[in-house]
PDB file of N, CA and C in Angstrom:
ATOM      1  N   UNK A   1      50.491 -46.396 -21.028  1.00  0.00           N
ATOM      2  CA  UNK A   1      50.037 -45.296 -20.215  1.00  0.00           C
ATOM      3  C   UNK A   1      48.569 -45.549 -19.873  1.00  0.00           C
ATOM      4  N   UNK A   2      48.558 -45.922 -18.595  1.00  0.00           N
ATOM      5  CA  UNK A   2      46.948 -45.787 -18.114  1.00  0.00           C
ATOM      6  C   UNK A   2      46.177 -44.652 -17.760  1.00  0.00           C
ATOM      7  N   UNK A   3      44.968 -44.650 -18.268  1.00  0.00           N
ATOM      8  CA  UNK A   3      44.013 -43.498 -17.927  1.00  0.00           C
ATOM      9  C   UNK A   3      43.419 -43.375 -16.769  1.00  0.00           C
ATOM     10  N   UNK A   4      42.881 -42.776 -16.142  1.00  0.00           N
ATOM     11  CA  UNK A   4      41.794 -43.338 -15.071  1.00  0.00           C
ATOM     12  C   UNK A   4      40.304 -42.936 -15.548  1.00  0.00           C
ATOM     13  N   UNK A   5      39.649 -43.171 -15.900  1.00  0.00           N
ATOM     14  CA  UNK A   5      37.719 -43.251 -16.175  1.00  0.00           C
ATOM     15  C   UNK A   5      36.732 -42.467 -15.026  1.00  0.00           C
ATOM     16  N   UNK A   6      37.797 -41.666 -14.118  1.00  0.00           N
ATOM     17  CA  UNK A   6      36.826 -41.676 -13.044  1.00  0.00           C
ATOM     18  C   UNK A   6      36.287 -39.445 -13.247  1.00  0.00           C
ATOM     19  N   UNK A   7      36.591 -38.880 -12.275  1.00  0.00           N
ATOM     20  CA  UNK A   7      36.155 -37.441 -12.715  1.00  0.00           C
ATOM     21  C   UNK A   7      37.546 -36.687 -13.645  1.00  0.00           C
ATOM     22  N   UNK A   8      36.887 -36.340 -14.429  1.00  0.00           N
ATOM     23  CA  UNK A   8      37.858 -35.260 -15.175  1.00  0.00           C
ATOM     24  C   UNK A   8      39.420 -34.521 -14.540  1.00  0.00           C
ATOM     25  N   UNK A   9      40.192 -34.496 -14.988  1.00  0.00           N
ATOM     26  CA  UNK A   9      41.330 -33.485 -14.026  1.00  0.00           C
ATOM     27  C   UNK A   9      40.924 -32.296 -14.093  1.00  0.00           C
ATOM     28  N   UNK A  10      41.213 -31.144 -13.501  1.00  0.00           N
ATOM     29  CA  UNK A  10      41.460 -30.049 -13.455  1.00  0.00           C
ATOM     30  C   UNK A  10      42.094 -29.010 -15.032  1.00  0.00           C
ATOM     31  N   UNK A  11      42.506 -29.810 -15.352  1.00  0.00           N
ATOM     32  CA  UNK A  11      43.220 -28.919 -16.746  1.00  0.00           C
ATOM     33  C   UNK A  11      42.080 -29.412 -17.851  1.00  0.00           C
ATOM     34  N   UNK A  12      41.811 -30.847 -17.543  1.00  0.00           N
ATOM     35  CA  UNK A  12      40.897 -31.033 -19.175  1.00  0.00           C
ATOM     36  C   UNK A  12      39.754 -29.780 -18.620  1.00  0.00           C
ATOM     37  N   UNK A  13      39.116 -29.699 -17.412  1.00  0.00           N
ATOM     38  CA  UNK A  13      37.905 -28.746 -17.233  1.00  0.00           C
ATOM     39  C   UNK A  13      38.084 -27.486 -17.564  1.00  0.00           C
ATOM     40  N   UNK A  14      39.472 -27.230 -17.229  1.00  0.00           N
ATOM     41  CA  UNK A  14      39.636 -25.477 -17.659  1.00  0.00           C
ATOM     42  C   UNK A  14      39.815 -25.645 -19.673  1.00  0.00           C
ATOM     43  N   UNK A  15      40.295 -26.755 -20.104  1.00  0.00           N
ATOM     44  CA  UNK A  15      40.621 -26.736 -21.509  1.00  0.00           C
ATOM     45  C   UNK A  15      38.882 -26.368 -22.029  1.00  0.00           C
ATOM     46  N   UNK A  16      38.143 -27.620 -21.568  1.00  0.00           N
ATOM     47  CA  UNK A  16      36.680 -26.902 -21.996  1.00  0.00           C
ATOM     48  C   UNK A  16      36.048 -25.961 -21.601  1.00  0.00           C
ATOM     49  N   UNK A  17      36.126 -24.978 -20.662  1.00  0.00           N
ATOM     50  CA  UNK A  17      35.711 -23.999 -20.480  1.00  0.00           C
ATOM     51  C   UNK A  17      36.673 -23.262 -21.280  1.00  0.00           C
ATOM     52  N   UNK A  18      37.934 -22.906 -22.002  1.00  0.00           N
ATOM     53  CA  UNK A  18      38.152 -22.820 -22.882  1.00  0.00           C
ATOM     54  C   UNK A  18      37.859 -22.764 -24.526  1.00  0.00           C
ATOM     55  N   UNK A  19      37.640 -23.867 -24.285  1.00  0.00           N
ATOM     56  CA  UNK A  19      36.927 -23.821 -26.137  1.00  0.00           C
ATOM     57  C   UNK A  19      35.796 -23.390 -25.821  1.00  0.00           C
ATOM     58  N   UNK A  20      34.827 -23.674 -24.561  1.00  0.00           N
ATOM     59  CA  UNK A  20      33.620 -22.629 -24.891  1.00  0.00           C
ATOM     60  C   UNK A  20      33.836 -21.535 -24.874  1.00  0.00           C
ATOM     61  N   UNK A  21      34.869 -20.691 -23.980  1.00  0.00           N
ATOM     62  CA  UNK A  21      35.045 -18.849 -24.666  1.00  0.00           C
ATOM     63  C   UNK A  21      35.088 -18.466 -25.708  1.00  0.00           C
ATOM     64  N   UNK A  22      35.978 -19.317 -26.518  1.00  0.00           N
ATOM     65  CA  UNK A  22      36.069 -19.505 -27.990  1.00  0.00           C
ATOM     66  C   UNK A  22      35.168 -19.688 -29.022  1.00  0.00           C
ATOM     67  N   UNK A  23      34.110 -20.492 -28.861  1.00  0.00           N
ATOM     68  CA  UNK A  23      33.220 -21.077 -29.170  1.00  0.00           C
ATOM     69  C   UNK A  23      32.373 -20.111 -28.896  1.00  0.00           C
ATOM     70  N   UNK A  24      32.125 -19.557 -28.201  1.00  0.00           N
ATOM     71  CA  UNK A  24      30.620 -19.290 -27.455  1.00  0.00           C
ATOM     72  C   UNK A  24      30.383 -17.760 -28.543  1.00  0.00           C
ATOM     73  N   UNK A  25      31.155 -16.911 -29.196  1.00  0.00           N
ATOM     74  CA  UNK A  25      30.907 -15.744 -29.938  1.00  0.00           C
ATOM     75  C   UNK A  25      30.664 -16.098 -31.275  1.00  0.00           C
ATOM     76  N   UNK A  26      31.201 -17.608 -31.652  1.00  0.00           N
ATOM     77  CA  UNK A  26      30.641 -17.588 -32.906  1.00  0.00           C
ATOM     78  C   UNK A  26      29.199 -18.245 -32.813  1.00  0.00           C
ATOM     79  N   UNK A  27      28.817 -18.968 -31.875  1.00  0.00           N
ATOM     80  CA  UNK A  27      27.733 -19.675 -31.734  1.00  0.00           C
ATOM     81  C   UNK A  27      26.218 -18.532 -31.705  1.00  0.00           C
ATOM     82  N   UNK A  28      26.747 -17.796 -30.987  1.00  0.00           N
ATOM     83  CA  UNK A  28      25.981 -16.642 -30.942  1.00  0.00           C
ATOM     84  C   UNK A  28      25.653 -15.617 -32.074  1.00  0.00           C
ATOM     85  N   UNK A  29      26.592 -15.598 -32.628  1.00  0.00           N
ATOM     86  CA  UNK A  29      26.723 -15.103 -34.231  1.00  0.00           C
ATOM     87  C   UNK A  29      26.175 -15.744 -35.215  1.00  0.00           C
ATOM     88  N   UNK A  30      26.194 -17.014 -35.331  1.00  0.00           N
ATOM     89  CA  UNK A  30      25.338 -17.826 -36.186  1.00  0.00           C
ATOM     90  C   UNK A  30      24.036 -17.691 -35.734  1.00  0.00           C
ATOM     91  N   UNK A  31      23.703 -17.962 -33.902  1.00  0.00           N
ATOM     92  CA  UNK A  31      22.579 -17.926 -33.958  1.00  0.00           C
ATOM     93  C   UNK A  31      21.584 -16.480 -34.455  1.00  0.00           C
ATOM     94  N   UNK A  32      22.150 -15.377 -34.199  1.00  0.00           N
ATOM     95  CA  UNK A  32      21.747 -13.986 -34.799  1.00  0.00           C
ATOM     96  C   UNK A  32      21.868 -14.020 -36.376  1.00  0.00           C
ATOM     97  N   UNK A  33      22.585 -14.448 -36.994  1.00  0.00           N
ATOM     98  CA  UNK A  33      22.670 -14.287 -38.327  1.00  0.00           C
ATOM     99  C   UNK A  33      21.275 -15.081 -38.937  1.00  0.00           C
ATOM    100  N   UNK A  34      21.207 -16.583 -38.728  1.00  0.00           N
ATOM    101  CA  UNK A  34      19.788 -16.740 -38.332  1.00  0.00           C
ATOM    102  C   UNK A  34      18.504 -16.834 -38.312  1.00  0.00           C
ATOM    103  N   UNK A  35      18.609 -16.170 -37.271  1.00  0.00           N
ATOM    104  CA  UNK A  35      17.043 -15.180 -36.827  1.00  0.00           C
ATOM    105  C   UNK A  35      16.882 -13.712 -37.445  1.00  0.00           C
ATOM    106  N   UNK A  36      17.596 -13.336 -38.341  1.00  0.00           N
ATOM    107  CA  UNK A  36      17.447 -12.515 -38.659  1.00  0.00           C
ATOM    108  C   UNK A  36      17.351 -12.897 -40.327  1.00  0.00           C
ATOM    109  N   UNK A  37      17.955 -14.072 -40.554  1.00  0.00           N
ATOM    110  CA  UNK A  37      17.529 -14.107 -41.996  1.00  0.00           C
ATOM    111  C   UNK A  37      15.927 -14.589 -42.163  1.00  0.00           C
ATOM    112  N   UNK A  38      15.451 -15.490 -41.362  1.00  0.00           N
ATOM    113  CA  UNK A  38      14.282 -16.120 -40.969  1.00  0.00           C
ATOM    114  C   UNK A  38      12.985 -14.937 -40.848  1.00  0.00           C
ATOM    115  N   UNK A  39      13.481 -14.079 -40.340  1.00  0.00           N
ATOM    116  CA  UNK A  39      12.877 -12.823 -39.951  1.00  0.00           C
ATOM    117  C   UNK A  39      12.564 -11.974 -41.313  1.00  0.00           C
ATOM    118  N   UNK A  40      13.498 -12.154 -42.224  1.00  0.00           N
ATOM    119  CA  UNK A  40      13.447 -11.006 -43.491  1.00  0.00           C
ATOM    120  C   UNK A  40      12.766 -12.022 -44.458  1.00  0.00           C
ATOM    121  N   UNK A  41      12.785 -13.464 -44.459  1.00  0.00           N
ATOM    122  CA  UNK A  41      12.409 -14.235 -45.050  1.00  0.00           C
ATOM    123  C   UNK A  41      10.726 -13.995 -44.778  1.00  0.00           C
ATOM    124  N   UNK A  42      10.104 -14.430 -43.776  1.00  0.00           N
ATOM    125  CA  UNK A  42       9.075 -14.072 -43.433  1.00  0.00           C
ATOM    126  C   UNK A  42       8.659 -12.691 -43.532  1.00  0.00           C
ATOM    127  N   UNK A  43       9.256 -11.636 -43.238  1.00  0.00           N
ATOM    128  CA  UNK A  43       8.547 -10.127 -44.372  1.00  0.00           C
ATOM    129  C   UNK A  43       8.461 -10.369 -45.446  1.00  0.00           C
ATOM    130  N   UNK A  44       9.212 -11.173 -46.280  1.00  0.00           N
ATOM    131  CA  UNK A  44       9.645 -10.620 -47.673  1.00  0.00           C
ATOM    132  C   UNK A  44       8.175 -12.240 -48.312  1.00  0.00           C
ATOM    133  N   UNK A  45       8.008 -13.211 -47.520  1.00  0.00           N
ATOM    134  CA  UNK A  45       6.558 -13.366 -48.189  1.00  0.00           C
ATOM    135  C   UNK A  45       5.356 -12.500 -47.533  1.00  0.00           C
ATOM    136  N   UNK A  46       5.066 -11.794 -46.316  1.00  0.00           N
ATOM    137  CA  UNK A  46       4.347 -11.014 -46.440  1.00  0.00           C
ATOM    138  C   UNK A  46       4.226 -10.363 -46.897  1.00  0.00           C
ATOM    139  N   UNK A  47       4.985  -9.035 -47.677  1.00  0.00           N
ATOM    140  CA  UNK A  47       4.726  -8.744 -48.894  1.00  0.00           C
ATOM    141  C   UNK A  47       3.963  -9.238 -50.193  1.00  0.00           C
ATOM    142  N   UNK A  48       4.882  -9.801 -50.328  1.00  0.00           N
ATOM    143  CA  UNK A  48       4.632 -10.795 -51.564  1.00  0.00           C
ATOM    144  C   UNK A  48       2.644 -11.129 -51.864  1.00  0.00           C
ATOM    145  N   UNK A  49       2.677 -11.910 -50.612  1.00  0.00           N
ATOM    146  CA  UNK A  49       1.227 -11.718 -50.287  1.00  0.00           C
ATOM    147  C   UNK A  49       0.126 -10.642 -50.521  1.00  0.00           C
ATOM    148  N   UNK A  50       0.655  -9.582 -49.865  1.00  0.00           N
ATOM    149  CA  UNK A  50      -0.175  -8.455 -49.762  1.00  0.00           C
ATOM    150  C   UNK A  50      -0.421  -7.898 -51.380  1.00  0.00           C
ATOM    151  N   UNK A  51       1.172  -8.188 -51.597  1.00  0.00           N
ATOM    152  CA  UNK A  51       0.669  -7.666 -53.353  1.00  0.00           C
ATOM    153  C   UNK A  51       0.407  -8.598 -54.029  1.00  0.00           C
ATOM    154  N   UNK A  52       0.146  -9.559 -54.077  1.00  0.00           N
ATOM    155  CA  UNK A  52      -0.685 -10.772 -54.775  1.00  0.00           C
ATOM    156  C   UNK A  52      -2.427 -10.747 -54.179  1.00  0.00           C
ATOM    157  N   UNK A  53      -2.408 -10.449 -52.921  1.00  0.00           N
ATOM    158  CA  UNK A  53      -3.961 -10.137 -52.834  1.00  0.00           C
ATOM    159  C   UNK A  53      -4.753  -8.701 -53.275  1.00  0.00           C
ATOM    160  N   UNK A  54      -3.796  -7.868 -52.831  1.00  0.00           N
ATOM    161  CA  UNK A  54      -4.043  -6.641 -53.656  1.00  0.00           C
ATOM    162  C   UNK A  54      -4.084  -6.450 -55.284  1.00  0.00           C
ATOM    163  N   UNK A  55      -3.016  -7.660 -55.990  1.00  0.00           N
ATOM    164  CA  UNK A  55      -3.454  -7.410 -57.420  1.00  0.00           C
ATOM    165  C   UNK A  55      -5.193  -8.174 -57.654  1.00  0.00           C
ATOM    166  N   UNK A  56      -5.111  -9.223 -56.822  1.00  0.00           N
ATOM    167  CA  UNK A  56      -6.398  -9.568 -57.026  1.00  0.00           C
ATOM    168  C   UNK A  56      -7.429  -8.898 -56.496  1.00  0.00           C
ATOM    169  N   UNK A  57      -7.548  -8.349 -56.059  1.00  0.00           N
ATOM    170  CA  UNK A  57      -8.365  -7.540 -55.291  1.00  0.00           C
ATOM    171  C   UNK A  57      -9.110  -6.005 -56.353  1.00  0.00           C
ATOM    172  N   UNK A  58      -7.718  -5.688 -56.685  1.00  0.00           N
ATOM    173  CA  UNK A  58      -7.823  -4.707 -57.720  1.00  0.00           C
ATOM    174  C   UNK A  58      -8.319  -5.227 -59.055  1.00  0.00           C
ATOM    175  N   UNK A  59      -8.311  -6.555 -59.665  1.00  0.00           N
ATOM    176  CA  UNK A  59      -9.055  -6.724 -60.633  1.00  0.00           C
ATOM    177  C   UNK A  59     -10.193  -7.444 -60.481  1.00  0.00           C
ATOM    178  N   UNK A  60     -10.556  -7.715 -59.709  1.00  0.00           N
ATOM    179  CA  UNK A  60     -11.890  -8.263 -59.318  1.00  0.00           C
ATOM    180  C   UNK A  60     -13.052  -7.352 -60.182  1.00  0.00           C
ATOM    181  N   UNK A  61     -13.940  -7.946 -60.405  1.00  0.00           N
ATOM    182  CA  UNK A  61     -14.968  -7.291 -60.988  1.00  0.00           C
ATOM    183  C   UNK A  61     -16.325  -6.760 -60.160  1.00  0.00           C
ATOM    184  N   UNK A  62     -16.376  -5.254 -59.908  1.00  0.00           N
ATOM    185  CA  UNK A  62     -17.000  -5.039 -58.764  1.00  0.00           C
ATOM    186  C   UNK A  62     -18.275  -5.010 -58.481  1.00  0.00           C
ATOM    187  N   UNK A  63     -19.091  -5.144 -59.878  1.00  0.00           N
ATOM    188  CA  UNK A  63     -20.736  -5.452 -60.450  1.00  0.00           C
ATOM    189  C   UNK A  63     -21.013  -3.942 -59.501  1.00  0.00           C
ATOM    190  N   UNK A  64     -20.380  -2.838 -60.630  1.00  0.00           N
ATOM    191  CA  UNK A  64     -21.496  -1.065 -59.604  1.00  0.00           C
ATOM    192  C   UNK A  64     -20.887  -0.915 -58.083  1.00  0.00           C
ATOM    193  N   UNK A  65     -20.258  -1.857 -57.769  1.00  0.00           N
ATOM    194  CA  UNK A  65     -20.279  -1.621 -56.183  1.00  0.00           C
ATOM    195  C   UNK A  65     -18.501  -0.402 -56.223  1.00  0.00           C
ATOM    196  N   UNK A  66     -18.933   0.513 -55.302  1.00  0.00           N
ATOM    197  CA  UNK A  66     -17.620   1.227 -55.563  1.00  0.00           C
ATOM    198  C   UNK A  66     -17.172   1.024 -53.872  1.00  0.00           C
ATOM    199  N   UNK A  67     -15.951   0.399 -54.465  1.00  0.00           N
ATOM    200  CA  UNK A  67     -14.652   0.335 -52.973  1.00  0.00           C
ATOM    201  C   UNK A  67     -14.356   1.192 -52.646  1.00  0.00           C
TER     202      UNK A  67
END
């Protein structure tokens, strides 16, 4: 059985526009799942931060000076 190499048929093009319908809601889903973990990741060391500079902050020794 010979192939031909030259433009696509008609059915393979609709088959891939196919698997991309298919495709295309989970792709989108991963990409949101994500950006949203990336997102909580990055709050969750700003925090972290804030109360690591704030504990230091709070024991600092203030020589009379009142904050």
């Amino acid at each position: 059985m010979l192939r031909s190499y030259g433009k696509p048929s008609l059915t393979r093009r609709g088959a891939a526009v196919v698997e991309l319908a298919v495709l295309l809601p989970f792709l989108v889903f991963l990409l949101l799942v994500g950006t949203d973990f990336c997102r909580v990741f990055y709050y969750s060391l700003t925090v972290a931060n804030c109360a690591h500079n704030g504990a230091h902050f709070g024991s600092a020794v203030t020589n009379g000076h009142d904050w």
